[in-house]
Protein backbone atom coordinates (compact mmCIF):
# COMPACT_ATOMS: atom_id res chain seq x y z
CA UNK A 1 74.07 -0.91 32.44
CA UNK A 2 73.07 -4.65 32.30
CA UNK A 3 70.37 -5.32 29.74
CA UNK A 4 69.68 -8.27 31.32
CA UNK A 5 69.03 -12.37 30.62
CA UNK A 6 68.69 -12.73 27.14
CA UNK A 7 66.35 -15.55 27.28
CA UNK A 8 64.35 -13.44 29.62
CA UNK A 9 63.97 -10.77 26.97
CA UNK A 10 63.61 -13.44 24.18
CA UNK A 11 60.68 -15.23 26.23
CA UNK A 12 58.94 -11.08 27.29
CA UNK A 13 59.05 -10.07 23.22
CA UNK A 14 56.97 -13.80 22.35
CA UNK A 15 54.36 -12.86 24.88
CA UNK A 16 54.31 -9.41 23.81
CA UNK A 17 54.14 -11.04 19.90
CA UNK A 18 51.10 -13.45 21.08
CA UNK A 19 49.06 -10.77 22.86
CA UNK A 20 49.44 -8.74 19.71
CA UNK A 21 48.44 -12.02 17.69
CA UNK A 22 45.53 -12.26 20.27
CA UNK A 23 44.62 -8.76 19.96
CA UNK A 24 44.69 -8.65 16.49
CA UNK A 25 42.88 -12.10 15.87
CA UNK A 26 39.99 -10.59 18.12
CA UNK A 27 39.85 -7.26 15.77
CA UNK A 28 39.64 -9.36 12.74
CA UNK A 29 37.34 -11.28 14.09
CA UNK A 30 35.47 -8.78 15.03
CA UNK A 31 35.87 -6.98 12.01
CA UNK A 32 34.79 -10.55 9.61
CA UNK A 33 31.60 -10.65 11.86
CA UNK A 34 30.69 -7.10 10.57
CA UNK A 35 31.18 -8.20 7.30
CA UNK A 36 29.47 -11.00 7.38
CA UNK A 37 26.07 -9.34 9.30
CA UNK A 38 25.97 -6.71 6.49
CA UNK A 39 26.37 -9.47 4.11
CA UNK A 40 23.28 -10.55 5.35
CA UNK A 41 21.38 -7.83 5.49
CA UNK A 42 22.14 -6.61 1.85
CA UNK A 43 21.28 -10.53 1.39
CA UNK A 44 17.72 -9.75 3.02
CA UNK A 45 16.79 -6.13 1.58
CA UNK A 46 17.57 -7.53 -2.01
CA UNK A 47 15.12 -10.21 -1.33
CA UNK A 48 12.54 -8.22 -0.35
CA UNK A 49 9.74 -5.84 -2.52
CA UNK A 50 7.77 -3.80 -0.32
CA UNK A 51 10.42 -1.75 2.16
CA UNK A 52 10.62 -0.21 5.07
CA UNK A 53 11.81 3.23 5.86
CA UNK A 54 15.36 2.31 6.89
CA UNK A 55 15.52 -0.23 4.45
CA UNK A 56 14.98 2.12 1.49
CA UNK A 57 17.69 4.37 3.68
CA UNK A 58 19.99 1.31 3.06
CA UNK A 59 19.04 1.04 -0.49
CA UNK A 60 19.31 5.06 -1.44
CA UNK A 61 21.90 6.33 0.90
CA UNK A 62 19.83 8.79 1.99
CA UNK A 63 19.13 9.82 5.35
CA UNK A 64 15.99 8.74 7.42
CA UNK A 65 15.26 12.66 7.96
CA UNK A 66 15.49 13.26 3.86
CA UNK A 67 13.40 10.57 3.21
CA UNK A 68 10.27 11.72 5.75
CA UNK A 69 11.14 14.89 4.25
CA UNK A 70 10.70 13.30 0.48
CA UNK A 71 7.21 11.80 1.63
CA UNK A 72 5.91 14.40 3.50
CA UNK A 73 6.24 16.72 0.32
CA UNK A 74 4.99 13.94 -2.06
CA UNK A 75 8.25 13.68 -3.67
CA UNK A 76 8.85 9.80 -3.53
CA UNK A 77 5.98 6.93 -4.10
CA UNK A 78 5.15 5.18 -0.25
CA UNK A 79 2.38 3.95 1.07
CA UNK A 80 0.57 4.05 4.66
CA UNK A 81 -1.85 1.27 4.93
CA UNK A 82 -2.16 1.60 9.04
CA UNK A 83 -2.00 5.51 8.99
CA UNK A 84 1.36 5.65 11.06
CA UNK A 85 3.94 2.76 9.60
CA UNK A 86 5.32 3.61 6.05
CA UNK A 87 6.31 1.32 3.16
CA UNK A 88 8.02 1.36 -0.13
CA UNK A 89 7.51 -0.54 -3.04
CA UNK A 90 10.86 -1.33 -4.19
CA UNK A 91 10.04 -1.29 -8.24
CA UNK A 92 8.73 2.20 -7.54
CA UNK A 93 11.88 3.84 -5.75
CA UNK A 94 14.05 2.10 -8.04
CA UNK A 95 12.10 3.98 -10.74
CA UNK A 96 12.23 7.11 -8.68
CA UNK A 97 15.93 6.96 -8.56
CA UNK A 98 16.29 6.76 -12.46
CA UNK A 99 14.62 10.12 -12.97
CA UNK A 100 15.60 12.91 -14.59
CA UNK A 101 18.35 11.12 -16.59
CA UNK A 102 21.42 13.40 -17.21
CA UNK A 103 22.79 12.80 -21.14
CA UNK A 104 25.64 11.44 -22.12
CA UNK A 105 28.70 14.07 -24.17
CA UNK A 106 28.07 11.79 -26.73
CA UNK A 107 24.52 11.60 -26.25
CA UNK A 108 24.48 15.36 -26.29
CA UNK A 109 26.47 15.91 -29.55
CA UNK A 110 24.64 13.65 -31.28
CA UNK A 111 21.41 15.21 -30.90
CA UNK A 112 23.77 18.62 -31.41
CA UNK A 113 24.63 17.09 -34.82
CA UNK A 114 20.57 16.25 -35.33
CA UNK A 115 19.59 19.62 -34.41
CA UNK A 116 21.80 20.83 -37.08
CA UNK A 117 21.47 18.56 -39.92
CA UNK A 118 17.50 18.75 -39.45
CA UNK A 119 17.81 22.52 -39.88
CA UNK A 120 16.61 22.92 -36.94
CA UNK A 121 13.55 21.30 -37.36
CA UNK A 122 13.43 17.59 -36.55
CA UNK A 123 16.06 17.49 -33.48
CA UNK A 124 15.00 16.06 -30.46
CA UNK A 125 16.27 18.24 -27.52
C-alpha cells in the first residue's frame, strides 16, 4: 500500500491543525464574550438598589417560579407600585437572606458551657 507524498500529508495535517486553531479560536471567543456579558451584568445588578424580579433571581439563585411563590405568600419584602410590575429593594432581600442564622459548633458550646455554669439560669439559648 502506498501512503502517499509526504509533503502532501505534511501540508493536509497543517490545514487540519489551522481549522482546529480556527475552530477553537472561535469557541474561545465565543466563550470570553460570555464572560465578559455576565461580567457586566453582575457589574449592573451590584449597582443597582431597587430590583427587578429576575434580577433578585440573579442575586438569590432562586428560581423566578419560587420567588412569585415567596411574594404571593408574603414571605419576602417587594413592592407593586403599578399593581402588575414587581420590585425589590435590595437592602431588604439582602436582610431577608440573613434570617434565621444557623450557630456556629463553637457558638453552640459556648452557650452549652453558659447554660451550665449559670445553673441553668442565665444561658442564652
Amino acid at each position: 500500500m502506498i501512503v502517499g507524498n509526504t509533503a502532501l500529508n505534511v501540508q493536509i495535517g497543517r490545514t487540519d491543525q489551522r481549522t482546529a486553531l480556527r475552530h477553537n479560536f472561535h469557541i474561545n471567543t465565543k466563550t470570553m464574550e460570555e464572560k465578559i456579558n455576565k461580567i457586566l451584568v453582575y457589574s449592573l445588578l451590584a449597582a443597582k438598589n431597587v430590583l427587578t424580579l429576575e434580577d433578585v433571581a440573579l442575586l438569590t439563585g432562586l428560581s423566578k417560579s419560587h420567588l412569585y411563590r415567596l411574594t404571593c405568600t408574603h414571605q419576602i419584602p417587594y413592592y407593586r407600585p403599578n399593581g402588575k410590575q414587581i420590585y425589590f429593594d435590595r437592602s431588604e432581600v439582602e436582610a431577608w437572606m440573613k434570617q434565621n442564622r444557623v450557630a456556629t459548633i463553637k457558638e453552640t458550646e459556648q452557650q452549652a458551657i453558659a447554660y451550665v455554669v449559670a445553673g441553668k439560669k442565665g444561658g442564652n439559648l
